[in-house]
Protein backbone atom coordinates (compact mmCIF):
# COMPACT_ATOMS: atom_id res chain seq x y z
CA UNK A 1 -91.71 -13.65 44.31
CA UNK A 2 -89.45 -11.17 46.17
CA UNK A 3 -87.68 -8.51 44.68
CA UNK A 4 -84.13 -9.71 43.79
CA UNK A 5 -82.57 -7.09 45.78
CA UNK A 6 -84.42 -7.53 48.79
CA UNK A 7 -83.22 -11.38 48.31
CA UNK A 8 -80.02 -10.51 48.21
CA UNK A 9 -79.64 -8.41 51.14
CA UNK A 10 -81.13 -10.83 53.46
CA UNK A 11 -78.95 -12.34 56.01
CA UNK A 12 -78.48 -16.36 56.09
CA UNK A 13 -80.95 -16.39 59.02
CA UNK A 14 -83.50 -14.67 57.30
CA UNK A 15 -83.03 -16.16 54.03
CA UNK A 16 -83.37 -19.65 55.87
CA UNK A 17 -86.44 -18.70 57.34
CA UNK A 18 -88.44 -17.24 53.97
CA UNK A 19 -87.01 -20.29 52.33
CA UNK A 20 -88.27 -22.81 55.36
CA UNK A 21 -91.77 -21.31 54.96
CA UNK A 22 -91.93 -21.60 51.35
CA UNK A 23 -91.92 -17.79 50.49
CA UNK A 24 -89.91 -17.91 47.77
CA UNK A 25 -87.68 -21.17 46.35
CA UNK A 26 -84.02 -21.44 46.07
CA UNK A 27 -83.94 -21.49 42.74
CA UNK A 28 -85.38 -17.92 42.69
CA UNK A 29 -82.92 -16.89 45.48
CA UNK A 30 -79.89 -19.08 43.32
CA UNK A 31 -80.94 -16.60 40.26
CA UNK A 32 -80.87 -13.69 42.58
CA UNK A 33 -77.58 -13.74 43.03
CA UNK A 34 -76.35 -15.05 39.89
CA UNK A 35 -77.96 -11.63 38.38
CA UNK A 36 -75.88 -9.88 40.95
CA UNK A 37 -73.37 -11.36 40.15
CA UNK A 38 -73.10 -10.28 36.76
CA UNK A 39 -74.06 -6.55 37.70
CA UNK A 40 -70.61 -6.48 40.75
CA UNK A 41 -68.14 -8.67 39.44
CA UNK A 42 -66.89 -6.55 36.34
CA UNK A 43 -65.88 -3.92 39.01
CA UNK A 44 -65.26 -6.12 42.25
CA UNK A 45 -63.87 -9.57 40.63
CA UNK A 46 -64.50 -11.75 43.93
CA UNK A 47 -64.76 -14.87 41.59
CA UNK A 48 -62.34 -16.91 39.42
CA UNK A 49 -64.68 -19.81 38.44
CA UNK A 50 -68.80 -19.11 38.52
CA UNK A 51 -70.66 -22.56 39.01
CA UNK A 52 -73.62 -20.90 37.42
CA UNK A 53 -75.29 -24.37 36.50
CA UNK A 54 -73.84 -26.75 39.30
CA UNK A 55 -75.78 -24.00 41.38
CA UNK A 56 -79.24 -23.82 39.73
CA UNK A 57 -78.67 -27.91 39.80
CA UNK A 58 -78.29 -28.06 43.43
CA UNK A 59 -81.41 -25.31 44.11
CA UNK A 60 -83.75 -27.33 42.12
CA UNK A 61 -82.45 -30.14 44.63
CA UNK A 62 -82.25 -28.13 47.68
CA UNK A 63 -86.16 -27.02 46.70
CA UNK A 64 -86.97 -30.64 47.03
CA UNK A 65 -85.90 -31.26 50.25
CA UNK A 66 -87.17 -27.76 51.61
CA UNK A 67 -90.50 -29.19 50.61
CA UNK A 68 -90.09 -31.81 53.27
CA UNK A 69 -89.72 -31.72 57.03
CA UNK A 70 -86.48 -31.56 58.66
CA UNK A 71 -84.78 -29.76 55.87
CA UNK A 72 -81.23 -28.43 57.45
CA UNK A 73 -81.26 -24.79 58.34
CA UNK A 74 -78.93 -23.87 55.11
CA UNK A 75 -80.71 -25.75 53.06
CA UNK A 76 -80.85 -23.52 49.77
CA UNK A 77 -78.50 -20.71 50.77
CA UNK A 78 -76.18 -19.53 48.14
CA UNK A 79 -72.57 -19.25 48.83
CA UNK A 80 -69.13 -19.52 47.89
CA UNK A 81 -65.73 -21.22 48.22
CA UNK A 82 -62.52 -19.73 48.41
CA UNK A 83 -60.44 -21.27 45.23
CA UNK A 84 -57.86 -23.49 47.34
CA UNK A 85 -60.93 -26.11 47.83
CA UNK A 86 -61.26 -28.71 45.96
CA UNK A 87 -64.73 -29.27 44.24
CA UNK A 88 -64.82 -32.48 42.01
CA UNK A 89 -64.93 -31.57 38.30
CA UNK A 90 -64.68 -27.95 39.11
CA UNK A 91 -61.28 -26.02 38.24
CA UNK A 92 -59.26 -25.25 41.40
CA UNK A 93 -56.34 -22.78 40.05
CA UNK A 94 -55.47 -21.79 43.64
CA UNK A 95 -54.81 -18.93 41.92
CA UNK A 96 -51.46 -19.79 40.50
CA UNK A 97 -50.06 -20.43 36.59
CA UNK A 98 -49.02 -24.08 38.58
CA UNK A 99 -52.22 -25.27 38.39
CA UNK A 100 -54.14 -23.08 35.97
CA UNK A 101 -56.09 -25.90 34.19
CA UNK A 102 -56.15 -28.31 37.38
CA UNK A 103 -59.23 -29.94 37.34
CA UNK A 104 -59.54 -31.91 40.66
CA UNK A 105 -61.32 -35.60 40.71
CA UNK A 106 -62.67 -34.96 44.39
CA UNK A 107 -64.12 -32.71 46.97
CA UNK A 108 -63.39 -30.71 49.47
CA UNK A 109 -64.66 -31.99 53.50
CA UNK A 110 -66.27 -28.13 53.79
CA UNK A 111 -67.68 -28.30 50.80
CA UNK A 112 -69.07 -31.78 51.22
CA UNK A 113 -70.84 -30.68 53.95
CA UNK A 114 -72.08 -27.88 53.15
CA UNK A 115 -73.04 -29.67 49.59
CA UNK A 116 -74.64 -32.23 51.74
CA UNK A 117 -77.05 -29.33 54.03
CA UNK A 118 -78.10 -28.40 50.88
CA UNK A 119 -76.18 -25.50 50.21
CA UNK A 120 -75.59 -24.21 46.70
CA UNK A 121 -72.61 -23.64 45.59
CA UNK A 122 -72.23 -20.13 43.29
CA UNK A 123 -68.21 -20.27 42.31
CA UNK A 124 -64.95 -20.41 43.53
CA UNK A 125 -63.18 -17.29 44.46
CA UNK A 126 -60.40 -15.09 44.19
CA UNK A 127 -57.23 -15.26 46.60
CA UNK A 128 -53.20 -14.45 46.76
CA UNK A 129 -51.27 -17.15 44.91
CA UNK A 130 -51.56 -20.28 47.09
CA UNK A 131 -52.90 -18.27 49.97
CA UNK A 132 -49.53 -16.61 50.43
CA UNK A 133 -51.02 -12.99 50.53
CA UNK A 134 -52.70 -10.09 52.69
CA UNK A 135 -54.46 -8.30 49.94
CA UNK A 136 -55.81 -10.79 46.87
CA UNK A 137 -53.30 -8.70 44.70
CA UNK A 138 -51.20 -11.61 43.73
CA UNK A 139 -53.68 -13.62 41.45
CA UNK A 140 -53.72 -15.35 37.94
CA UNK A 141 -57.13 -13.73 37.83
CA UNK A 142 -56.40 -9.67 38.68
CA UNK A 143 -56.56 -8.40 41.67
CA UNK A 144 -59.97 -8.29 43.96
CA UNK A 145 -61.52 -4.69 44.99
CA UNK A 146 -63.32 -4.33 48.41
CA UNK A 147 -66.60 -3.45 47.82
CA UNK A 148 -67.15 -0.84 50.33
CA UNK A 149 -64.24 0.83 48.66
CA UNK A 150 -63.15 -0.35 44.83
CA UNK A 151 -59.59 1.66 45.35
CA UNK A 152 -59.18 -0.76 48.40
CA UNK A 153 -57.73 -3.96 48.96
CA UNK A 154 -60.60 -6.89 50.19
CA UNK A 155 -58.13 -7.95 52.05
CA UNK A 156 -56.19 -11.49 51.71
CA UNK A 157 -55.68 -14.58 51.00
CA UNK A 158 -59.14 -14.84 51.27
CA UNK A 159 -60.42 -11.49 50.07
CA UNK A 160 -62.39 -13.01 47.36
CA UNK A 161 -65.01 -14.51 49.76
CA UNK A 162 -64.92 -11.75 51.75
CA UNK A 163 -66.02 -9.38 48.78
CA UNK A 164 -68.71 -11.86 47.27
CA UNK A 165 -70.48 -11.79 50.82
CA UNK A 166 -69.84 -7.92 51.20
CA UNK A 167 -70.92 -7.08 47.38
CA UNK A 168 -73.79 -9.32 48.44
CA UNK A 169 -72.83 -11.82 45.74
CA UNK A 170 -73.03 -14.68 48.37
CA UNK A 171 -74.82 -14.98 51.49
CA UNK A 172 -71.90 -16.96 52.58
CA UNK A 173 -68.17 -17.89 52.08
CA UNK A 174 -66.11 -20.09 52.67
CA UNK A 175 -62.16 -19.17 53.26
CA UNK A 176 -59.22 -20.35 54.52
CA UNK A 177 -56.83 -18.67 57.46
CA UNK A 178 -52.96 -19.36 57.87
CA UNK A 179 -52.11 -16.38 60.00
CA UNK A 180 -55.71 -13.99 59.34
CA UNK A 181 -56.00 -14.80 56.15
CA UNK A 182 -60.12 -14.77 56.89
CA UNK A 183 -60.23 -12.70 59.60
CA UNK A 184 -58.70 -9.83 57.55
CA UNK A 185 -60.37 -9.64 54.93
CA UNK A 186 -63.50 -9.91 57.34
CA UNK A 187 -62.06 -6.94 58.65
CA UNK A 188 -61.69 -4.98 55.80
CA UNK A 189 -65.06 -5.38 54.10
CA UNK A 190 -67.13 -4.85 57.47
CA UNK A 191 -67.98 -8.98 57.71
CA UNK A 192 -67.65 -11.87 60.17
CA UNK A 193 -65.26 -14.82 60.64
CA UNK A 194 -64.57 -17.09 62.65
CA UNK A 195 -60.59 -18.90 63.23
CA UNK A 196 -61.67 -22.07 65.12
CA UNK A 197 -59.88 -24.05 67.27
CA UNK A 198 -57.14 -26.22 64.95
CA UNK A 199 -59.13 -29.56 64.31
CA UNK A 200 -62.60 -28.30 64.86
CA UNK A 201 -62.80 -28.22 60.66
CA UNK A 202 -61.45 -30.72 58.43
CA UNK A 203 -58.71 -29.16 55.97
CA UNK A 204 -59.04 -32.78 53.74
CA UNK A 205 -59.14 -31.25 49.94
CA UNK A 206 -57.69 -28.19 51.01
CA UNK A 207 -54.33 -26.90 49.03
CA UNK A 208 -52.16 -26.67 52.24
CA UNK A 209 -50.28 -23.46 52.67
CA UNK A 210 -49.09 -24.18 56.40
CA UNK A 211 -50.11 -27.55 57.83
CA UNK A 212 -49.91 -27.43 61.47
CA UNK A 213 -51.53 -23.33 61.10
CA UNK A 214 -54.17 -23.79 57.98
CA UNK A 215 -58.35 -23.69 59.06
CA UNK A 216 -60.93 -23.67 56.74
CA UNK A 217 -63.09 -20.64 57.82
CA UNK A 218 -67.26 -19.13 57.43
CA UNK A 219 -67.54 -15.53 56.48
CA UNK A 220 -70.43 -13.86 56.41
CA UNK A 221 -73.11 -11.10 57.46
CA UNK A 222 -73.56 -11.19 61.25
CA UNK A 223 -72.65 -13.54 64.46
CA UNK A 224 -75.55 -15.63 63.66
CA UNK A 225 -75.23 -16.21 60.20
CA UNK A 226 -71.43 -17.58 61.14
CA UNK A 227 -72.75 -19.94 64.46
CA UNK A 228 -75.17 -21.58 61.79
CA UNK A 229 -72.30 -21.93 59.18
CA UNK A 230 -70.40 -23.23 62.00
CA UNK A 231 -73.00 -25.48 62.78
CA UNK A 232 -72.39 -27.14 59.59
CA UNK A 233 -68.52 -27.07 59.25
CA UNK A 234 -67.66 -28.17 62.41
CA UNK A 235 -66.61 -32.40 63.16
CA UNK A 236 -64.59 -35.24 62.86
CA UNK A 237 -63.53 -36.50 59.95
CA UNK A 238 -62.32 -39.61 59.28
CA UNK A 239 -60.14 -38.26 55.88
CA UNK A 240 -58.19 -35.83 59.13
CA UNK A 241 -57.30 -36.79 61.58
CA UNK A 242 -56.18 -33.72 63.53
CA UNK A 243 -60.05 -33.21 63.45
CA UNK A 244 -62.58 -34.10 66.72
CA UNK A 245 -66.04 -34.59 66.95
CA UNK A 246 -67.82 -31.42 68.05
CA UNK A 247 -72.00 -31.89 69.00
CA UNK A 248 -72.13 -27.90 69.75
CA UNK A 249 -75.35 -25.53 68.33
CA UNK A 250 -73.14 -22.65 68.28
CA UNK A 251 -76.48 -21.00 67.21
CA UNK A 252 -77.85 -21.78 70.47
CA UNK A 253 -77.56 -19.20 73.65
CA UNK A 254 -76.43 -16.43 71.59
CA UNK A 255 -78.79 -14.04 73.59
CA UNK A 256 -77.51 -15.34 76.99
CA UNK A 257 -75.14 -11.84 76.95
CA UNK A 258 -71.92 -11.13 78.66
CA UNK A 259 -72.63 -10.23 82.35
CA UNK A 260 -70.01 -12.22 85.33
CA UNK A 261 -67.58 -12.82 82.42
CA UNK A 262 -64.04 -11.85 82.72
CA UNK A 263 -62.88 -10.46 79.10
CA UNK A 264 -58.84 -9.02 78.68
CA UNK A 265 -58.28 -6.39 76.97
CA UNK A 266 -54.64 -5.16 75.57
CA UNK A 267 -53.10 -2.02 76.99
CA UNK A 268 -52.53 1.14 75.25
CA UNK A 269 -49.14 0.33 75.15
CA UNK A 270 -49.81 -2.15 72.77
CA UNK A 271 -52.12 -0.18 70.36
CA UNK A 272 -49.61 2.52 69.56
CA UNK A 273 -49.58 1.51 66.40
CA UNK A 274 -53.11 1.36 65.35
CA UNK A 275 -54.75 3.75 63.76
CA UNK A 276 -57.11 6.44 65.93
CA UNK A 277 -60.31 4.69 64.67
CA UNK A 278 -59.23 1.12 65.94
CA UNK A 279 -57.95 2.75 68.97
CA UNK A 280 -61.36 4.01 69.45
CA UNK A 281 -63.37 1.08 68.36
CA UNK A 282 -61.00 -1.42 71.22
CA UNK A 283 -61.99 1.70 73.83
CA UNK A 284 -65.74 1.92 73.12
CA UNK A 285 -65.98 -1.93 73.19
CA UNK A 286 -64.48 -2.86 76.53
CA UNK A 287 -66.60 0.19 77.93
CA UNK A 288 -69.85 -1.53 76.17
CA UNK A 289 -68.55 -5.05 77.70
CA UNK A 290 -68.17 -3.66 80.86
CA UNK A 291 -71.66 -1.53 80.96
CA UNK A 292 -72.98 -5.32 79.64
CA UNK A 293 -72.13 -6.80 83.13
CA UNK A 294 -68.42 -8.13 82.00
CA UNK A 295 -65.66 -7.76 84.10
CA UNK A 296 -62.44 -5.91 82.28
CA UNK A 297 -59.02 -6.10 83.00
CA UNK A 298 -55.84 -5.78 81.44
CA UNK A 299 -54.38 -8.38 79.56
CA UNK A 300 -50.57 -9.18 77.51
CA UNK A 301 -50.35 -11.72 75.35
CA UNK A 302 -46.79 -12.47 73.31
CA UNK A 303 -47.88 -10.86 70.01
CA UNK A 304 -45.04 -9.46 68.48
CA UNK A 305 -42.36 -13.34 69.54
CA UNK A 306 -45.86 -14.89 67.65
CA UNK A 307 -45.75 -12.94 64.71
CA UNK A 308 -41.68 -13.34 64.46
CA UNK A 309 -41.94 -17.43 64.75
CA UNK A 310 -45.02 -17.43 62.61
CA UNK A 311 -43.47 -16.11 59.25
CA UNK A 312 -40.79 -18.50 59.55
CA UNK A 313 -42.69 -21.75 60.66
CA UNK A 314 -45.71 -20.92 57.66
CA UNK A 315 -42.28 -20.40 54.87
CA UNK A 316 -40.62 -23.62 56.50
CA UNK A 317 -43.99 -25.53 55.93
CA UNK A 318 -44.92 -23.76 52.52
CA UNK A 319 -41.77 -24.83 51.69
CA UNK A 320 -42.12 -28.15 51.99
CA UNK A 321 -46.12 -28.42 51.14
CA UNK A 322 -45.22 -26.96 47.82
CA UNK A 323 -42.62 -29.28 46.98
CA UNK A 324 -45.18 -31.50 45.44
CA UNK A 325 -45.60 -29.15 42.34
CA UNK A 326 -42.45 -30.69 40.67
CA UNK A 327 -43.64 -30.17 37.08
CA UNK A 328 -43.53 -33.67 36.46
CA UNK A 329 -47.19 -35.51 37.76
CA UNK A 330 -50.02 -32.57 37.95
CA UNK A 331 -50.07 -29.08 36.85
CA UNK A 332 -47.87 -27.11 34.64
CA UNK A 333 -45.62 -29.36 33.06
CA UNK A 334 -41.90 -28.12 33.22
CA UNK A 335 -39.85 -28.54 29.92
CA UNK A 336 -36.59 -29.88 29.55
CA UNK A 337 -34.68 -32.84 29.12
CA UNK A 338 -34.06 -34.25 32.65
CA UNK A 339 -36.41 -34.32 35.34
CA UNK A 340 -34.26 -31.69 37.28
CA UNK A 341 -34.51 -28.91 34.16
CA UNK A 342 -38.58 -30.05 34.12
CA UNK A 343 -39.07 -28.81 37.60
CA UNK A 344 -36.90 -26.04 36.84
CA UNK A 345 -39.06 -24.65 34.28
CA UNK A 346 -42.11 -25.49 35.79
CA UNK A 347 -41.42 -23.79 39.07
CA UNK A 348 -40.11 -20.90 37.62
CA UNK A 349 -42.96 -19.91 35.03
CA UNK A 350 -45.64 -21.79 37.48
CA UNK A 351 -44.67 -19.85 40.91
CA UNK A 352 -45.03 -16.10 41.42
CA UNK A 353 -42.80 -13.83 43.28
CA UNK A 354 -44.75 -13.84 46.75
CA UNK A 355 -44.50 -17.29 46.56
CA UNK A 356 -40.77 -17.88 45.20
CA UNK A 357 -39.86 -15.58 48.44
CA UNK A 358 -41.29 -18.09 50.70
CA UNK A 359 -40.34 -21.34 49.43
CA UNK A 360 -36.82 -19.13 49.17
CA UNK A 361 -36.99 -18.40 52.91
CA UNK A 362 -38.68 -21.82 54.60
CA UNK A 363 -35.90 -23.58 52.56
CA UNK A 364 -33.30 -21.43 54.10
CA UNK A 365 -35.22 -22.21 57.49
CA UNK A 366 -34.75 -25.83 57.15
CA UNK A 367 -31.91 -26.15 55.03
CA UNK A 368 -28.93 -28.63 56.24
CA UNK A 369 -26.26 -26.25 56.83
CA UNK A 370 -28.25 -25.71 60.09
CA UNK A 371 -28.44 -29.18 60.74
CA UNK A 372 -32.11 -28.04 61.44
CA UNK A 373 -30.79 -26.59 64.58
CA UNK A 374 -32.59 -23.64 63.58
CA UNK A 375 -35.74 -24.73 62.99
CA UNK A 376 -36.47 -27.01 66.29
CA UNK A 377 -35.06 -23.70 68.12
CA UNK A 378 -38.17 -21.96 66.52
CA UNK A 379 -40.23 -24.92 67.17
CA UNK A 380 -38.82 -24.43 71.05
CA UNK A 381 -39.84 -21.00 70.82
CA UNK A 382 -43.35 -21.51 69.59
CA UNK A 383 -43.72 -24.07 72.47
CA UNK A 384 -43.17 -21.16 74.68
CA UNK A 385 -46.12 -18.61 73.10
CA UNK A 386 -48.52 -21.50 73.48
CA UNK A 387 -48.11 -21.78 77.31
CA UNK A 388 -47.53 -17.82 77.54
CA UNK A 389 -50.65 -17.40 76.00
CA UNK A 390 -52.48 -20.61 77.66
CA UNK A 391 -51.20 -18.76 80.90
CA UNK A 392 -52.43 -15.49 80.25
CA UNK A 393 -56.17 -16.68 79.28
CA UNK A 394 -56.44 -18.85 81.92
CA UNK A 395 -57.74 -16.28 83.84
CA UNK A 396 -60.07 -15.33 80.91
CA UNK A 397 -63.24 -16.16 79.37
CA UNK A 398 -62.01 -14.29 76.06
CA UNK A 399 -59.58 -11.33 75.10
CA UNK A 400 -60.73 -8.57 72.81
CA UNK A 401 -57.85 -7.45 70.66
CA UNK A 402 -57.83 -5.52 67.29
CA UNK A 403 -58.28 -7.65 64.28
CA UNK A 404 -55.90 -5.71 62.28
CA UNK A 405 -53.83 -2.19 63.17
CA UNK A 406 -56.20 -0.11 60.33
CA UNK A 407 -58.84 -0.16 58.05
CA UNK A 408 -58.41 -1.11 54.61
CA UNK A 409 -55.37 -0.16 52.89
CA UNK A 410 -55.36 1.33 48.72
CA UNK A 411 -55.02 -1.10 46.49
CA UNK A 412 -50.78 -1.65 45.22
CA UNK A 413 -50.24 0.53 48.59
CA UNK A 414 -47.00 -2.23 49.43
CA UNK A 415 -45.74 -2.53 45.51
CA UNK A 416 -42.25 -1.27 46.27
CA UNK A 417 -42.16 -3.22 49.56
CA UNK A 418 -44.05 -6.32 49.09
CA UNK A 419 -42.93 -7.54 52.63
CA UNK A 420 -43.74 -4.66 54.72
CA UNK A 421 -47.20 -6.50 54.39
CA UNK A 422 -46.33 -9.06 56.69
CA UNK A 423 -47.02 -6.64 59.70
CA UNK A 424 -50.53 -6.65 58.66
CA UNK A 425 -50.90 -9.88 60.81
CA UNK A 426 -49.20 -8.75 64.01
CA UNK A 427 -52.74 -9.16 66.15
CA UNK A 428 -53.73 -12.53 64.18
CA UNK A 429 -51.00 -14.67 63.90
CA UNK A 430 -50.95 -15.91 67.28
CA UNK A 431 -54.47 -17.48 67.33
CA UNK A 432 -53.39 -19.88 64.80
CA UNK A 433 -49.56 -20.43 65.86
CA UNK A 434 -51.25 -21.39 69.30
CA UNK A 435 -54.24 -23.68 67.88
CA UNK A 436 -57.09 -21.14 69.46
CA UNK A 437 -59.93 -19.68 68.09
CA UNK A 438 -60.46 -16.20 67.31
CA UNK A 439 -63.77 -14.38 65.84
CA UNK A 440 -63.25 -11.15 63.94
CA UNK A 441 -66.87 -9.21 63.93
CA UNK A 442 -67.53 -5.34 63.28
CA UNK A 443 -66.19 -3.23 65.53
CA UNK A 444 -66.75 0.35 64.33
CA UNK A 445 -65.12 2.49 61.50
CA UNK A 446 -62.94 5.82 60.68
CA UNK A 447 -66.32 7.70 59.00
CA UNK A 448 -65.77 5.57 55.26
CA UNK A 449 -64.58 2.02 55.80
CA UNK A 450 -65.10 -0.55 58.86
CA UNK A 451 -62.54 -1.58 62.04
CA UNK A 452 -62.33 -5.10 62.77
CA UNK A 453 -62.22 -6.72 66.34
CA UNK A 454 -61.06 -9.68 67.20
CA UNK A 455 -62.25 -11.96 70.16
CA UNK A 456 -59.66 -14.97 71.00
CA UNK A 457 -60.64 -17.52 73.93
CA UNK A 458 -59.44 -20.67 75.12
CA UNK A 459 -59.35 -24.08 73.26
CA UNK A 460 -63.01 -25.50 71.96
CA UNK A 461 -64.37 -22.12 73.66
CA UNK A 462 -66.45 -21.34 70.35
CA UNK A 463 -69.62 -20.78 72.11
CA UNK A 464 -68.74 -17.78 74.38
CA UNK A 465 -66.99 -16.12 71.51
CA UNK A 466 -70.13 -16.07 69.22
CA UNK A 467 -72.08 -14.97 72.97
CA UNK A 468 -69.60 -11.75 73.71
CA UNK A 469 -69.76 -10.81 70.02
CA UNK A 470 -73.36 -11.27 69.71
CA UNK A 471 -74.05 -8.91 72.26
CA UNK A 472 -71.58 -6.48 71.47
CA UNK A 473 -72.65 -6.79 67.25
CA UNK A 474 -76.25 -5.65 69.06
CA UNK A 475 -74.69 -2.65 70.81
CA UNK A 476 -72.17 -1.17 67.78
CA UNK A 477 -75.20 -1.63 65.39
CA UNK A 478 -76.05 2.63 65.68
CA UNK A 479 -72.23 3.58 65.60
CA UNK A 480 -71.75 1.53 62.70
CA UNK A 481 -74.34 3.10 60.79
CA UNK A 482 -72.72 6.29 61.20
CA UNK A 483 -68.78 5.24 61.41
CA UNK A 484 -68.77 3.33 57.78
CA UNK A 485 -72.22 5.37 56.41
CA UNK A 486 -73.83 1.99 56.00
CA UNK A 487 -76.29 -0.01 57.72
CA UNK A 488 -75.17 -1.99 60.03
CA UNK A 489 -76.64 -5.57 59.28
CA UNK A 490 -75.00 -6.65 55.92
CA UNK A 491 -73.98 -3.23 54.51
CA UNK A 492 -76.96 -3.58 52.25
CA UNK A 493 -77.97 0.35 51.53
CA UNK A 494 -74.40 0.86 50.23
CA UNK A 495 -75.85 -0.35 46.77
């Protein structure tokens, strides 16, 4: 048998592999990280539910079929799922007093799937109330600590699967991504993620922040571990139907590298605000791309008009999605004597103050006195970012942008100004107000904690995203070794 910690500082690739040729069993790699999982969590707190049986249930399974031929290339990996999924018979709190003791009756279309390669599942994890959140602060369950960093934020909404893959308490997470809500915390804790193209994952069983911006997201190690995991995410499903069929191996062609591709990059201009180290990182990479065979040129895209119509568009729909918590048919249950003083109560002890401010605003947003003048004027506006930005890449095979303007901020760093963190999004937002995918990989660091970069491309364009950062993640791999004092693959000596 392998030493635990070697098992749990193997990437999904090479985990897959050992596991394929029968050199040690899921079960032992399940237990693995179960025992790490009690060692990290008292300090990092990436989890609010462990599935500590479910997953030494679905090993013993997953063994079985690994004994077989044609066992699916995650068959047996442990990983997690971000707390806004649905699991039958497994809590989902979505990390709100609403729906504390909500206990759903069905499953999540990610998690079926990845149930269904043979996957085991390890918990669900720790996010900002409903997803409304940039640093997995605002929690029932206490706030999550990066890893890398335990005065630091993980990041948010999904900085609880972000910090189980970076403490090396999962080989794999699953998260979700309104405006960055993956690709942040990716960002922060040195980690990959991919935003793909709206409909390319089914959102059925997901709690539904923002409908028309929501996508279910992979985190994990490296650029390979996240093709596989997008492997298995990825399709049609019947149960959503703003999902289409996909018959990609993102997996396959990684190594075909970069050279006669034309990559934009953003001017200075627009980098002002970024700290030196991501200045440096966006530098050093178009000069790797370039020396790679790439063809650079300047790019702008309509970041700032995309972050402006995003916050009100994700509060308009948050507004409404949330409606449905009325104290009255599922989770808390309000108090009162008329169904109006129920959902009174309900919503007021149920709903936290991040997410009172946005039902607050998107109501405003769409409220009648506007005649919802207002809000098809910002639906106008979003019309024109899509074919800005459709425009500008048209000329592109992908544009390499920051993921966010710094590394990892201190933990209750935006207390006294709880929406100053909305800036935090100002390179992410328009990827998802424009339906395109974006994949945030490693991109350097400031000498202590990593710099995320972002690569956005066209519609269904997947496959050269995971190709540019694939053979860029091969080229940072010696300066982030000495940028973030780590190795490079996985972060594994930092424990």
């Amino acid at each position: 048998m392998k030493e635990r910690r070697d098992i749990t500082e193997m990437t999904a690739a090479k985990l897959s592999d050992a596991l394929h040729r029968r050199e040690l069993s899921a079960v032992e790699a399940a237990t693995a990280y179960l025992s790490r999982m009690t060692v990290r969590e008292a300090s990092v707190n990436a989890y609010i539910t462990p599935t500590a049986r479910r997953a030494l249930t679905a090993a013993a399974a997953a063994d079985g079929r690994l004994a077989e031929e044609n066992a699916p290339a995650l068959c047996g990996i442990p990983y997690a799922a971000k707390d806004n999924l649905a699991v039958a018979d497994i809590r989902m709190s979505c990390a709100s007093e609403m729906l504390r003791d909500f206990v759903p009756a069905y499953t999540a279309a990610a998690v079926e799937r990845a149930d269904a390669a043979g996957c085991v599942l390890l918990g669900k994890t720790n996010l900002d109330e409903f997803a409304m959140g940039s640093s997995t602060e605002r929690s029932i369950a206490g706030p999550t600590h990066n890893p890398l960093d335990l005065a630091c934020s993980a990041g948010g909404s999904s900085g609880g699967s972000a910090a189980a893959v970076a403490a090396h308490e999962a080989v794999w997470a699953i998260g979700s991504d309104t405006g960055g809500s993956a690709r942040q915390p990716a960002s922060f804790c040195g980690l990959v993620s991919l935003k793909p193209t709206y409909g390319l994952v089914s959102r059925r069983g997901m709690t539904e922040l923002a409908s028309s911006l929501d996508c279910v997201c992979p985190i994990t190690r490296t650029v390979t571990d996240c093709a596989l995991a997008t492997n298995l995410l990825a399709g049609a499903d019947k149960g959503d139907m703003t999902t289409f069929a996909s018959d990609e191996d993102y997996a396959d062609g990684l190594d075909a590298g970069v050279s006669g591709m034309k990559i934009g990059i953003l001017g200075p201009e627009r980098l002002a605000e970024c700290e030196p180290a991501v200045r440096r990182a966006m530098d050093r990479a178009g000069r790797l791309l370039e020396g790679l065979g790439a063809r650079i040129e300047e790019v702008d895209l309509p970041l700032e008009m995309a972050l402006e119509i995003y916050m009100v568009v994700a509060a308009a729909e948050a507004s409404s999605n949330l409606a449905r918590f009325d104290g009255l048919r599922y989770g808390l249950h309000g108090e009162g004597e008329t169904a109006s003083e129920m959902m009174r109560s309900a919503r007021s002890a149920g709903f936290g103050d991040e997410v009172k401010r946005r039902i607050l605003t998107g109501a405003y947003a769409l409220s009648s006195t506007y005649g919802g003048g207002y809000y098809r004027k910002i639906k106008a506006a979003q019309a024109t970012v899509c074919r800005e930005t459709d425009a500008s890449l048209d000329a592109f095979d992908a544009v390499l942008l920051p993921t966010a303007s710094g590394v990892a901020f201190r933990l209750g760093s935006y207390a006294d100004n709880p929406t100053a963190i909305y800036r935090s999004d100002s390179f992410t937002t328009i990827a998802n107000l424009t339906g395109l995918p974006a994949l945030q990989f490693p991109g350097g660091g400031d000498g202590h904690l990593p710099v995320g970069l972002s690569l956005m491309g066209k519609k269904r364009s997947e496959k050269t995203l995971f190709r540019a950062a694939y053979a860029l993640e091969a080229e940072l791999s010696a300066f982030l070794g000495r940028e973030v004092g780590r190795d490079a693959v996985g972060y594994g000596k930092a424990y």
